[in-house]
N, C-alpha and C. Protein backbone atom coordinates (compact mmCIF):
# COMPACT_ATOMS: atom_id res chain seq x y z
N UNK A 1 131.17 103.03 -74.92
CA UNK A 1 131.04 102.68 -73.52
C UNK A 1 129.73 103.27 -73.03
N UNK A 2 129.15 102.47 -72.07
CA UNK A 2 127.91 102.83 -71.78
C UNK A 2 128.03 104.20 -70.64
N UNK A 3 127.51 105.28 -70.78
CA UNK A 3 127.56 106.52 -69.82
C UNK A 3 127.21 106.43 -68.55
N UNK A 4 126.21 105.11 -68.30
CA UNK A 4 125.97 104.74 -66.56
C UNK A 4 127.25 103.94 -66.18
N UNK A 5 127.65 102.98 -66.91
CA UNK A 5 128.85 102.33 -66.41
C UNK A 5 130.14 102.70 -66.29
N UNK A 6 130.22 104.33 -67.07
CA UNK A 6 131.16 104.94 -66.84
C UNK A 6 131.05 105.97 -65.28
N UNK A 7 129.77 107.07 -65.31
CA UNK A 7 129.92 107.56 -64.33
C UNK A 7 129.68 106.49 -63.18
N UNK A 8 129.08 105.11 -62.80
CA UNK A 8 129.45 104.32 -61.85
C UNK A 8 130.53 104.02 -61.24
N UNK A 9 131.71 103.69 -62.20
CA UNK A 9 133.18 103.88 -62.05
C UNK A 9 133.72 105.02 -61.72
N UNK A 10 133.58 105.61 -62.43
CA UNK A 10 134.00 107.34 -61.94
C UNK A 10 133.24 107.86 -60.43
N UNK A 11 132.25 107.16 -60.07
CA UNK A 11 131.74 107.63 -58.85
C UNK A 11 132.89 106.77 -57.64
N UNK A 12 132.91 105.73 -58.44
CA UNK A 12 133.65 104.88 -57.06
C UNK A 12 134.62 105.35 -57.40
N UNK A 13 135.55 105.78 -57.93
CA UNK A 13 137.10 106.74 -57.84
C UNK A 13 137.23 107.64 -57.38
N UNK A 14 135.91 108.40 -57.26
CA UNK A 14 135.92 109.65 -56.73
C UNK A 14 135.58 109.75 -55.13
N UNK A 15 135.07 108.56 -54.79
CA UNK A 15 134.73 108.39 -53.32
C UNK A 15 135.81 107.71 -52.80
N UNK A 16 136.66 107.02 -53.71
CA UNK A 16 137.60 106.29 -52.86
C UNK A 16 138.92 106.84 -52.72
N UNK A 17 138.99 108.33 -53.48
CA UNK A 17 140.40 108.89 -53.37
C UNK A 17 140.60 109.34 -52.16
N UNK A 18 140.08 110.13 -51.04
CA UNK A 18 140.21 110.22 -49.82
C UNK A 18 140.79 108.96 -48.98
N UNK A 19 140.04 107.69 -49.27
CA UNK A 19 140.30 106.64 -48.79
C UNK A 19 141.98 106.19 -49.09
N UNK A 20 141.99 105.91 -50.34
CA UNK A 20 143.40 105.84 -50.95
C UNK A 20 144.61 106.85 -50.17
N UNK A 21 144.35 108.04 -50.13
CA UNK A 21 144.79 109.31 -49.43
C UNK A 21 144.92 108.88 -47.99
N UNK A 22 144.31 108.37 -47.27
CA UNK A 22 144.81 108.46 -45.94
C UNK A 22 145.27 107.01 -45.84
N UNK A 23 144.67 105.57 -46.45
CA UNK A 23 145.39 104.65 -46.78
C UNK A 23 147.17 104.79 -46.85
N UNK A 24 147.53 105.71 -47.58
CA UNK A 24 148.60 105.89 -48.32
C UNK A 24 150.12 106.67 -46.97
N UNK A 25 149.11 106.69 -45.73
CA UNK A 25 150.34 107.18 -45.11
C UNK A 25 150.98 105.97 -43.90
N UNK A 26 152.30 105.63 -44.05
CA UNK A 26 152.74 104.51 -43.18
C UNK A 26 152.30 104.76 -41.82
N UNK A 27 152.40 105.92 -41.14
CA UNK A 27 152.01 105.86 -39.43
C UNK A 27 150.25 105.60 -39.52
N UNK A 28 149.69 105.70 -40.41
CA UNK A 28 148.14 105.52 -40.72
C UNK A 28 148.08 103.96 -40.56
N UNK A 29 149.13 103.47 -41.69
CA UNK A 29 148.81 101.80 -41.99
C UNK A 29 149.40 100.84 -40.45
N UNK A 30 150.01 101.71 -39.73
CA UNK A 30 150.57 101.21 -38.49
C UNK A 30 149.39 101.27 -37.46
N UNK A 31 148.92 102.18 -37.50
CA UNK A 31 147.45 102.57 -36.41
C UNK A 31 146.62 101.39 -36.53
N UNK A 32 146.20 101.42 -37.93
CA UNK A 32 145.43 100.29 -38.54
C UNK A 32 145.78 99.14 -38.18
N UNK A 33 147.39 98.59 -38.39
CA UNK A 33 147.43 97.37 -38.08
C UNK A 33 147.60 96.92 -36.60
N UNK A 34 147.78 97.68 -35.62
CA UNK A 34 147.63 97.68 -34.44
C UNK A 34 146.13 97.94 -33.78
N UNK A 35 145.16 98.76 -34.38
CA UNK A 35 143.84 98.22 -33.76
C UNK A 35 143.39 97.00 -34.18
N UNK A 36 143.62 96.53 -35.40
CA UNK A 36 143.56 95.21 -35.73
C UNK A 36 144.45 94.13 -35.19
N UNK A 37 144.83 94.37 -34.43
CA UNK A 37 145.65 92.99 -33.60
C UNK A 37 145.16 93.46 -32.15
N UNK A 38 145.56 94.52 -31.63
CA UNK A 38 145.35 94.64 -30.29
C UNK A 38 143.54 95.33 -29.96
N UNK A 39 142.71 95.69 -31.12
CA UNK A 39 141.17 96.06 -30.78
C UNK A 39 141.16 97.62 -30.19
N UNK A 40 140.48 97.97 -29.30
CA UNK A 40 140.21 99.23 -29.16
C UNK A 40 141.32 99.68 -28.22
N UNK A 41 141.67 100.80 -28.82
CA UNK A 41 143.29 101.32 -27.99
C UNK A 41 142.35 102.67 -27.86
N UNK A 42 143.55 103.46 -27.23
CA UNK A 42 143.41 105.30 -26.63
C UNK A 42 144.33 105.53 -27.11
N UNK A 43 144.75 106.86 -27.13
CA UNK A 43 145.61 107.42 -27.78
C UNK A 43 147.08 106.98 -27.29
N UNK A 44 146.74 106.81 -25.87
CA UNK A 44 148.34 107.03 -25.08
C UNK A 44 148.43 105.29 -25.53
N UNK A 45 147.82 104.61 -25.44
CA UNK A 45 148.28 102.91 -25.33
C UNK A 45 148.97 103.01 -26.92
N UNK A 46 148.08 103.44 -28.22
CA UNK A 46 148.70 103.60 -29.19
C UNK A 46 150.11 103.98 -29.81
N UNK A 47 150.33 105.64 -28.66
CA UNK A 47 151.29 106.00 -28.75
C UNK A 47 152.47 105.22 -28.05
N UNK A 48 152.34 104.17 -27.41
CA UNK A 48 153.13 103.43 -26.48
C UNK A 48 153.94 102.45 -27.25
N UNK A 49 153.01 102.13 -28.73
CA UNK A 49 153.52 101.56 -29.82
C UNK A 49 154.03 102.64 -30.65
N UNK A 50 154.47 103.56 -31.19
CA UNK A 50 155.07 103.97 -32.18
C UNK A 50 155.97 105.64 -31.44
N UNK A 51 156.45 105.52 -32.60
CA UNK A 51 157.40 106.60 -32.52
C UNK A 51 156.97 107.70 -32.25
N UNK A 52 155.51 108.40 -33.05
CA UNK A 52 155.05 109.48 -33.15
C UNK A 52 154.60 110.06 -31.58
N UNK A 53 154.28 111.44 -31.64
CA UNK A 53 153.81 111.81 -30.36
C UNK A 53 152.22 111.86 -30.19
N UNK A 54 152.04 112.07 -29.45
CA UNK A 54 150.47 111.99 -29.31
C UNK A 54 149.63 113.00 -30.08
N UNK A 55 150.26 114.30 -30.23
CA UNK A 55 149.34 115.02 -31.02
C UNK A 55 149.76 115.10 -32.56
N UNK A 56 150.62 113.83 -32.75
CA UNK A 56 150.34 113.45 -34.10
C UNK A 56 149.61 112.15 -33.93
N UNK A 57 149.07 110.81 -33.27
CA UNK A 57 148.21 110.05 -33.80
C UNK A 57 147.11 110.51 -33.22
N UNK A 58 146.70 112.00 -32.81
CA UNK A 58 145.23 111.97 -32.08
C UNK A 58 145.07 112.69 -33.68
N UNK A 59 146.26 113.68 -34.53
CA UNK A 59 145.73 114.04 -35.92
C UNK A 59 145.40 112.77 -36.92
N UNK A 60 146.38 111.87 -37.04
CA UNK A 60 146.15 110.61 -37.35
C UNK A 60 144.90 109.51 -37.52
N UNK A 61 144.43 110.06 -36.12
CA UNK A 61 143.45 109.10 -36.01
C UNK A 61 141.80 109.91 -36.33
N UNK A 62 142.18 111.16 -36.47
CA UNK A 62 141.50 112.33 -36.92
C UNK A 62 140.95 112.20 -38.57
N UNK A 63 141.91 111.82 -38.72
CA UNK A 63 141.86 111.46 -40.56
C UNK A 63 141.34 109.99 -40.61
N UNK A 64 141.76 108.88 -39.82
CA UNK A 64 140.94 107.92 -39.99
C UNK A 64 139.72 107.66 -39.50
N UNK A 65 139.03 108.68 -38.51
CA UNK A 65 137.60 108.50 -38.84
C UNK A 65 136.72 109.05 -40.01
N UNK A 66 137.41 110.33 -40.08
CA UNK A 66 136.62 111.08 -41.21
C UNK A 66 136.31 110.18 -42.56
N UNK A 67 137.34 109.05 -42.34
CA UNK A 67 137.80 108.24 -43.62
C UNK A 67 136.44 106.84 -43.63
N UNK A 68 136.11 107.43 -42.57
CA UNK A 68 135.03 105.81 -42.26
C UNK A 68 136.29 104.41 -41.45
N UNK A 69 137.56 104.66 -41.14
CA UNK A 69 137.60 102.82 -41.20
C UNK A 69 137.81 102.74 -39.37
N UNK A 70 138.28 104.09 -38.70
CA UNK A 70 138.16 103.87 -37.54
C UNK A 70 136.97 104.58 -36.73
N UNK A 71 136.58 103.77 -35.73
CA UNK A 71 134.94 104.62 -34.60
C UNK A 71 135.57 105.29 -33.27
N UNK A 72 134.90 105.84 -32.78
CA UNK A 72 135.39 106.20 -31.90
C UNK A 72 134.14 106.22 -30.25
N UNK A 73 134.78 105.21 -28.96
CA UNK A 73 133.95 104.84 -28.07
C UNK A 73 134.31 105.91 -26.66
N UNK A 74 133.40 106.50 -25.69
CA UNK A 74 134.08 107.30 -25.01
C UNK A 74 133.58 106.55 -23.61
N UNK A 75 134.67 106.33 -22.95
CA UNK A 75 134.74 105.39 -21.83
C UNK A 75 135.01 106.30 -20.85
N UNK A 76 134.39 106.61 -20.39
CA UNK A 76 134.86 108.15 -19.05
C UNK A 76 134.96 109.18 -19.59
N UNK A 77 136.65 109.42 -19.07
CA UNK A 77 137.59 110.44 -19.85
C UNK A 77 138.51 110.17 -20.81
N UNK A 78 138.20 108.61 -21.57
CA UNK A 78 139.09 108.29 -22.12
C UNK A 78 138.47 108.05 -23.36
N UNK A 79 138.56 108.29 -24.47
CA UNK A 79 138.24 108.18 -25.97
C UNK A 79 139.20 106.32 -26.75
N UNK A 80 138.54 105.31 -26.87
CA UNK A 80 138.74 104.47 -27.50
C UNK A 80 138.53 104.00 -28.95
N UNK A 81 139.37 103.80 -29.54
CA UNK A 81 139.41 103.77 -30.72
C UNK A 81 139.30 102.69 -31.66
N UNK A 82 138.42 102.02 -32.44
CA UNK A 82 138.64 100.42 -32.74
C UNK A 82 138.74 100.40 -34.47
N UNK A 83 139.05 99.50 -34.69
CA UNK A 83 139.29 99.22 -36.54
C UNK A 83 137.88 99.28 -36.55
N UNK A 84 137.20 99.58 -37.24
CA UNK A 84 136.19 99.47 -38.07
C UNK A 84 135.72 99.95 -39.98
N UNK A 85 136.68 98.73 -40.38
CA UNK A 85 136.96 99.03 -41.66
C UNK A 85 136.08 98.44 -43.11
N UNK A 86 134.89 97.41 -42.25
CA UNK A 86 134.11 97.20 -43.07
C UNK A 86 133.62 98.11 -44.47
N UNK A 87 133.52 99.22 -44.05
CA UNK A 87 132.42 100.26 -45.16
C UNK A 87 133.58 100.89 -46.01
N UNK A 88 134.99 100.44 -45.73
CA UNK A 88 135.64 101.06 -46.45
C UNK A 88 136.45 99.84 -47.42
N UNK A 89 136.26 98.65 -46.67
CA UNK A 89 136.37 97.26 -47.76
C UNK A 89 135.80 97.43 -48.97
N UNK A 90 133.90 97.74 -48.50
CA UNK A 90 133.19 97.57 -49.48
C UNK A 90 132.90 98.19 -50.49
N UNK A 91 133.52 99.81 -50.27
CA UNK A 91 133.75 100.61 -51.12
C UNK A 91 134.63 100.25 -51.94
N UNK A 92 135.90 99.71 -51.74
CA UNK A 92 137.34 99.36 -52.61
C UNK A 92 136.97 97.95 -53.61
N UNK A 93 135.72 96.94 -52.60
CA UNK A 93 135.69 95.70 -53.00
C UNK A 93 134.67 96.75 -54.57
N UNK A 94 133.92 96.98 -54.24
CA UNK A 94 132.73 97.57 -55.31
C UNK A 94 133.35 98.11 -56.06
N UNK A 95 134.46 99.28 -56.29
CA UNK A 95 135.28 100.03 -57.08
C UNK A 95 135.58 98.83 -58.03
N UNK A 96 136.69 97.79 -57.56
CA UNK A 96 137.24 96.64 -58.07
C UNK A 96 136.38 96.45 -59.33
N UNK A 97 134.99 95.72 -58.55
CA UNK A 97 134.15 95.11 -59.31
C UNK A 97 133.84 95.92 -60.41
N UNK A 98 133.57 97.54 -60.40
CA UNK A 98 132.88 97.87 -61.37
C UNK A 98 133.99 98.59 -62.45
N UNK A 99 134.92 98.03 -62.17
CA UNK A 99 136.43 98.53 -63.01
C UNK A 99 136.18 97.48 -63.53
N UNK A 100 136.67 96.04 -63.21
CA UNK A 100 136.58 95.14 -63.54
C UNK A 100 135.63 94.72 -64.53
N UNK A 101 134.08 94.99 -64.26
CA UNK A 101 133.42 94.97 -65.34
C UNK A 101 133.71 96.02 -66.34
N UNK A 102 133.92 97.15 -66.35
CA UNK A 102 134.55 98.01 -67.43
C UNK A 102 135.37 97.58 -68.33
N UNK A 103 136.37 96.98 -67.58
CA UNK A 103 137.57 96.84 -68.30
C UNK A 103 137.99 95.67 -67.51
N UNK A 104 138.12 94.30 -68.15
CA UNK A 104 138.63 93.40 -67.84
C UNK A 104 139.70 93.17 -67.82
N UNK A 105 140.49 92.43 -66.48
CA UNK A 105 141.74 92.22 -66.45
C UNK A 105 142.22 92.03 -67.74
N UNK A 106 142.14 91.01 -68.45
CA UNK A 106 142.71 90.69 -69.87
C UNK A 106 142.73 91.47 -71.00
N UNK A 107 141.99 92.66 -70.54
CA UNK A 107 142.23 93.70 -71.36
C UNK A 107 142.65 94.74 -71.14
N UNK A 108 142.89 94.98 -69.64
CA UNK A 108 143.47 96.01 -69.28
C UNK A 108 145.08 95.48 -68.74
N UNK A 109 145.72 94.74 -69.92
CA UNK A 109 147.13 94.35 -69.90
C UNK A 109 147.50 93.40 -68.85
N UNK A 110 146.36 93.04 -68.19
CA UNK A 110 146.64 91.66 -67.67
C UNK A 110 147.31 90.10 -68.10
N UNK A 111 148.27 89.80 -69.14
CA UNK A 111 148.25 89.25 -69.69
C UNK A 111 148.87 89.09 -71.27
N UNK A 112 148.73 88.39 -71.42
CA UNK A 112 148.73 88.85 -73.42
C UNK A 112 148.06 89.81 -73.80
N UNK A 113 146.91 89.81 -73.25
CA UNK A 113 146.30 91.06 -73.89
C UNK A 113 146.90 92.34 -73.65
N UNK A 114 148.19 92.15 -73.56
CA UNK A 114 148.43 93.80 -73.59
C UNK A 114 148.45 94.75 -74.72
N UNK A 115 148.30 96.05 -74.45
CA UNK A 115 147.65 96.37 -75.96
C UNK A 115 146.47 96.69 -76.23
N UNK A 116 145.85 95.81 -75.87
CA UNK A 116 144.19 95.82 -75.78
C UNK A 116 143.77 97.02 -75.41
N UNK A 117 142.31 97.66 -75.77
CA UNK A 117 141.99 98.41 -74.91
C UNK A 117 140.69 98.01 -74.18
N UNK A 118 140.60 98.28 -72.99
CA UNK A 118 138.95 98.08 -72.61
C UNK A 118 138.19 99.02 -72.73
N UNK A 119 137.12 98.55 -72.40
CA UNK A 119 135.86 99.40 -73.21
C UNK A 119 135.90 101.00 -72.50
N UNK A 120 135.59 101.66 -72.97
CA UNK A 120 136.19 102.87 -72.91
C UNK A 120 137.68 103.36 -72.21
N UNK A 121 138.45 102.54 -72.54
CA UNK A 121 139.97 102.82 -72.40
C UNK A 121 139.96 104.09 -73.41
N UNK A 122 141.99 104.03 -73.00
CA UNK A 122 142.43 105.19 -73.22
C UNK A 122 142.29 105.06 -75.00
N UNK A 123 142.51 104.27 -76.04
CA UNK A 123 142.81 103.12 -76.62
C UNK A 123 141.55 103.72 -77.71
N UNK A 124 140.47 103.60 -76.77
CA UNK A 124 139.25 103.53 -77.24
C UNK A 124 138.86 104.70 -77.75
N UNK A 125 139.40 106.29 -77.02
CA UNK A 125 139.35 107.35 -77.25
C UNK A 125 139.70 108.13 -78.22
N UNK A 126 140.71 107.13 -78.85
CA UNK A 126 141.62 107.70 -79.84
C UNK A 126 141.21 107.92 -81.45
C-alpha cells in the first residue's frame, strides 16, 4: 500500500472522529434536524422542542460548533443558531472517497468479494 494513501486516509479518520463523536448523540441529531427544518433558532425556541433543559442544549450546541456543523449569529441579546453543515459533509464526503479508493467496496466485503482483502487491509498485513 502506498504510505501517502495510507496516511491520507488515516488523516481523514482522525479528523472525522470528533465529528462521528458528537454526530453520535440523539439530542445532538435532534438539534440538527430541527435547525434544518425550522433555520436559525435560540436556545429557548429550541428548547421549546425537546425534552432537555436549556443548560443542556446551550452544552449541546457547545459541542456542535466546536464540531464545525453549527454557527452562531448574535442578534441583540439573543444568540442564534443555524445548521451549517457544509464543511462537515465534505469532510465525511472526502473520508468516503479516499477509503473507497483504498479499499474498494468489492473488496472490502461488499459483495462476493468477501474475503478479499483491500489494499492494505487487515488481510494484507498478515
Amino acid at each position: 500500500m502506498s504510505g501517502t494513501t495510507e496516511r491520507t486516509t488515516m488523516e481523514y479518520f482522525e479528523q472525522c472522529t470528533n465529528l462521528f463523536r458528537t454526530l453520535g448523540d440523539p439530542a445532538r441529531q435532534q438539534i440538527i434536524l430541527l435547525l434544518g427544518k425550522h433555520g436559525p433558532m435560540n436556545v429557548k425556541s429550541i428548547t421549546e422542542h425537546s425534552h432537555l433543559s436549556r443548560p443542556a442544549i446551550s452544552h449541546h450546541l457547545k459541542l456542535l460548533k466546536q464540531a464545525e456543523i453549527v454557527t452562531i449569529r448574535q442578534q441583540g441579546t439573543e444568540k442564534y443558531y443555524a445548521l451549517d453543515a457544509g464543511s462537515a459533509m465534505r469532510l465525511m464526503k472526502d473520508l468516503i472517497a479516499a477509503f473507497e479508493k483504498e479499499c474498494p467496496p468489492e473488496a472490502a466485503g461488499g459483495g462476493e468479494g468477501v474475503g478479499e482483502s483491500c489494499e492494505g487491509g487487515a488481510a494484507a498485513e498478515r
